[in-house]
C-alpha atoms as a PDB file:
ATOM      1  CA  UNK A   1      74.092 169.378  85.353  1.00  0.00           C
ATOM      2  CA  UNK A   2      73.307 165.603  85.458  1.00  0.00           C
ATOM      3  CA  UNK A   3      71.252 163.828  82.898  1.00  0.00           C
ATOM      4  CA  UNK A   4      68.396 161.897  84.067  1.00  0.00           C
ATOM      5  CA  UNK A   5      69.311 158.373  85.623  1.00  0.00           C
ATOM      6  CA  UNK A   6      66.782 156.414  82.866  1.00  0.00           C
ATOM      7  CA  UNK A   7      69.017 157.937  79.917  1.00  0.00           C
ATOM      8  CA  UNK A   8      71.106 155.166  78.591  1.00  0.00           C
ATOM      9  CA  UNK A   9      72.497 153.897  75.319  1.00  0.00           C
ATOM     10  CA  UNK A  10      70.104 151.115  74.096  1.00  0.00           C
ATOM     11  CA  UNK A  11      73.397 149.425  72.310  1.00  0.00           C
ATOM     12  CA  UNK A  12      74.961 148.869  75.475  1.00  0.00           C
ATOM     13  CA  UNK A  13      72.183 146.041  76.638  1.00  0.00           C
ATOM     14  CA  UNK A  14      72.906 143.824  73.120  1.00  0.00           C
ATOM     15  CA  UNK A  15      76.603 144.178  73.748  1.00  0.00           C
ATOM     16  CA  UNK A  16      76.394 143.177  77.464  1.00  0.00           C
ATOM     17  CA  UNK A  17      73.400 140.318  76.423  1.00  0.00           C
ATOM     18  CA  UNK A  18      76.304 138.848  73.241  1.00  0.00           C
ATOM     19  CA  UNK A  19      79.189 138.831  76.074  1.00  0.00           C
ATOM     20  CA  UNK A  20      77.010 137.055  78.483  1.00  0.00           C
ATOM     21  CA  UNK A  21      75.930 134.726  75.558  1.00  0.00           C
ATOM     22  CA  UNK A  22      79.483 134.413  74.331  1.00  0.00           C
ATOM     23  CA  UNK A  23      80.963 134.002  77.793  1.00  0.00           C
ATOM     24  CA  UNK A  24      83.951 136.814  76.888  1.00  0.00           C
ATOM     25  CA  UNK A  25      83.581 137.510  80.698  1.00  0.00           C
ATOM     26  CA  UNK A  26      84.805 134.139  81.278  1.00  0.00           C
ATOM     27  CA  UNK A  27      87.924 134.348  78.832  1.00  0.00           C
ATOM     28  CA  UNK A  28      89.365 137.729  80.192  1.00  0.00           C
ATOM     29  CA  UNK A  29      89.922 139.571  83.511  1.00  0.00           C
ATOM     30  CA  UNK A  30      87.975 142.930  84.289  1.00  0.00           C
ATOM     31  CA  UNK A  31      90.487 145.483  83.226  1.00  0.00           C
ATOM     32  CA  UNK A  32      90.774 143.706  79.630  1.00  0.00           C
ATOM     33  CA  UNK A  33      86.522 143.385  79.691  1.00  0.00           C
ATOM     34  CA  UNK A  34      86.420 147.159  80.221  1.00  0.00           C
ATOM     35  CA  UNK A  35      88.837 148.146  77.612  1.00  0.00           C
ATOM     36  CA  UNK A  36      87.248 145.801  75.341  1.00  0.00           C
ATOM     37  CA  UNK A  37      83.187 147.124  76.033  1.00  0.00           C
ATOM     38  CA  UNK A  38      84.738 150.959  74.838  1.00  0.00           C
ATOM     39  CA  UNK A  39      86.125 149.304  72.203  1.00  0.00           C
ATOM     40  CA  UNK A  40      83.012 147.586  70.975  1.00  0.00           C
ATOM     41  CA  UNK A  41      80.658 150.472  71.607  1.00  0.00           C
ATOM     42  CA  UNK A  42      83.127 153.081  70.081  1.00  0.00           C
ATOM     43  CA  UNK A  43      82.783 150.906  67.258  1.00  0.00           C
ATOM     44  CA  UNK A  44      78.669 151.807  66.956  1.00  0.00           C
ATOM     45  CA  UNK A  45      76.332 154.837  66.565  1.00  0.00           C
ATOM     46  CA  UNK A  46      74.653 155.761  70.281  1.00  0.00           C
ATOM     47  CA  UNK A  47      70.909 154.766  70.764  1.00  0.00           C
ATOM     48  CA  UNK A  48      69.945 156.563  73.837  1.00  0.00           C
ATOM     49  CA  UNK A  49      66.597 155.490  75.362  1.00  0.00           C
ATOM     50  CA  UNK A  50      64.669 156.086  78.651  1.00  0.00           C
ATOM     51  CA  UNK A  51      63.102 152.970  78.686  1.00  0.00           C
ATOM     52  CA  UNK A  52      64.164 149.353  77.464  1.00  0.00           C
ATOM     53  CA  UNK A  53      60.408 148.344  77.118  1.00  0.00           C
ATOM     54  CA  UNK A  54      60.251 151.188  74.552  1.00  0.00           C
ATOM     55  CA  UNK A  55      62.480 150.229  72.138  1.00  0.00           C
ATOM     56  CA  UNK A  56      61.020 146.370  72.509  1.00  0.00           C
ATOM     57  CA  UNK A  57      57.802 147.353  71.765  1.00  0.00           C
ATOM     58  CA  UNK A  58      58.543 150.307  68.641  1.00  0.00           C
ATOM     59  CA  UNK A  59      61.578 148.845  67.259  1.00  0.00           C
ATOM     60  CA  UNK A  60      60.897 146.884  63.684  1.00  0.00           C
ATOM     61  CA  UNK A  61      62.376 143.479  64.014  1.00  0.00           C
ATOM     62  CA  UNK A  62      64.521 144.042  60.937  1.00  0.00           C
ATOM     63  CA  UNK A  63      66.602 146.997  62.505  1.00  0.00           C
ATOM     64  CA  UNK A  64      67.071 144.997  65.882  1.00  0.00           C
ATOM     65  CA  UNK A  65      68.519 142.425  63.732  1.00  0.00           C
ATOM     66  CA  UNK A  66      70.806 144.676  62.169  1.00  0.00           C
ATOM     67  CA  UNK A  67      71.857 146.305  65.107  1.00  0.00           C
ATOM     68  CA  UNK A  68      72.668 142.840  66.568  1.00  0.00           C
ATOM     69  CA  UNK A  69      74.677 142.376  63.514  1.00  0.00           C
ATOM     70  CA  UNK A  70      76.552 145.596  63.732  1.00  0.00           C
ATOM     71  CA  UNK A  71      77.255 144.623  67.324  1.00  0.00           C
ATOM     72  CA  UNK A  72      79.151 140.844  66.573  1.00  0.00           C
ATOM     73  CA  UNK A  73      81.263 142.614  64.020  1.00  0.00           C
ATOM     74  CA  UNK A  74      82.195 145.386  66.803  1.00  0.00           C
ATOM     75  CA  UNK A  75      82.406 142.477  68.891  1.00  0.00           C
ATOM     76  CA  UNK A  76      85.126 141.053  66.289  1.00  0.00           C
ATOM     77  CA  UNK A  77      87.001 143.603  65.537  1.00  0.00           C
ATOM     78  CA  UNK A  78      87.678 144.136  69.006  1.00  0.00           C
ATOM     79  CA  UNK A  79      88.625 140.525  70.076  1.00  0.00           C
ATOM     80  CA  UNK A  80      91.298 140.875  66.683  1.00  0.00           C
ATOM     81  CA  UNK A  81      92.537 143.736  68.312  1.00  0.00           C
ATOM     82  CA  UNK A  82      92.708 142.430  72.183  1.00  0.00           C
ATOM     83  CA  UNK A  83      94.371 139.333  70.376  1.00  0.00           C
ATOM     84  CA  UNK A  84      97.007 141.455  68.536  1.00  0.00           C
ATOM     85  CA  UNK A  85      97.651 143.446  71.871  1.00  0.00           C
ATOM     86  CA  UNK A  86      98.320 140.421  73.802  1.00  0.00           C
ATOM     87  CA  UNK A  87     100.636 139.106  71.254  1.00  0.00           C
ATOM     88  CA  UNK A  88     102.748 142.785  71.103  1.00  0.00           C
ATOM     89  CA  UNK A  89     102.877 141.771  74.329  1.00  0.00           C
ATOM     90  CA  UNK A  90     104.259 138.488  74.572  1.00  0.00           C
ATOM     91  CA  UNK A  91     106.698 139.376  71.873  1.00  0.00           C
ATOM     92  CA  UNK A  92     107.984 142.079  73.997  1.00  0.00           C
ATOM     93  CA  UNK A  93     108.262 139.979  77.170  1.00  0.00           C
ATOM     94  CA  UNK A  94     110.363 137.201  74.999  1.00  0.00           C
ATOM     95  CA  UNK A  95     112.652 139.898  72.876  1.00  0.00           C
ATOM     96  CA  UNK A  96     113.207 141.671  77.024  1.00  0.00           C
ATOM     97  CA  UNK A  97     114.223 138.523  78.160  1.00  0.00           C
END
C-alpha cells in the first residue's frame, strides 16, 4: 500500500525554508545534513498536509509562529549535538594517535 504522493509533513517545509535561510547546507556535507534534518524533525510533532496552500490559507498566524519557534529550538538542539559529535570525534582521532 502506498500513501498518496501529496501527503507530506507540513514541518518539513519550515525546517528546509530555516536551513536555506541559515545556510546549514553551506556549513556541512550531505551525510551530516541528513542526519541532522531526522534529528530536527524527530525533535517535533508531524503535521501532515495534502496541500501547502492549505495550511497558508487556514493556519492562524499565531500557531505558524510557534511552530517556527519550535522548529529553531529543534534546529538548536541538533547543531549542540552535531557539535558534540564532531568533538567525540576529534578527541578520539588525537587520543588514537
Amino acid at each position: 500500500m502506498r500513501l498518496h504522493d501529496d501527503i507530506h509533513n507540513y514541518y518539513e517545509k519550515i525546517v528546509l525554508e530555516e536551513i536555506i535561510k541559515l545556510k546549514l547546507s553551506e556549513q556541512y556535507n550531505e551525510d551530516v545534513m541528513a542526519d541532522f534534518c531526522c534529528t530536527i524533525l524527530n525533535q517535533l510533532p508531524p503535521r501532515y498536509i495534502r496541500y501547502d496552500v492549505d495550511m497558508a490559507f487556514y493556519l492562524p498566524q499565531t500557531e505558524r509562529l510557534h511552530m517556527e519557534e519550535r522548529v529553531q529550538t529543534a534546529i538548536n538542539v541538533a547543531i549542540n549535538q552535531i557539535s558534540k559529535k564532531k568533538d567525540l570525534n576529534e578527541q578520539f582521532t588525537k587520543s588514537s594517535a
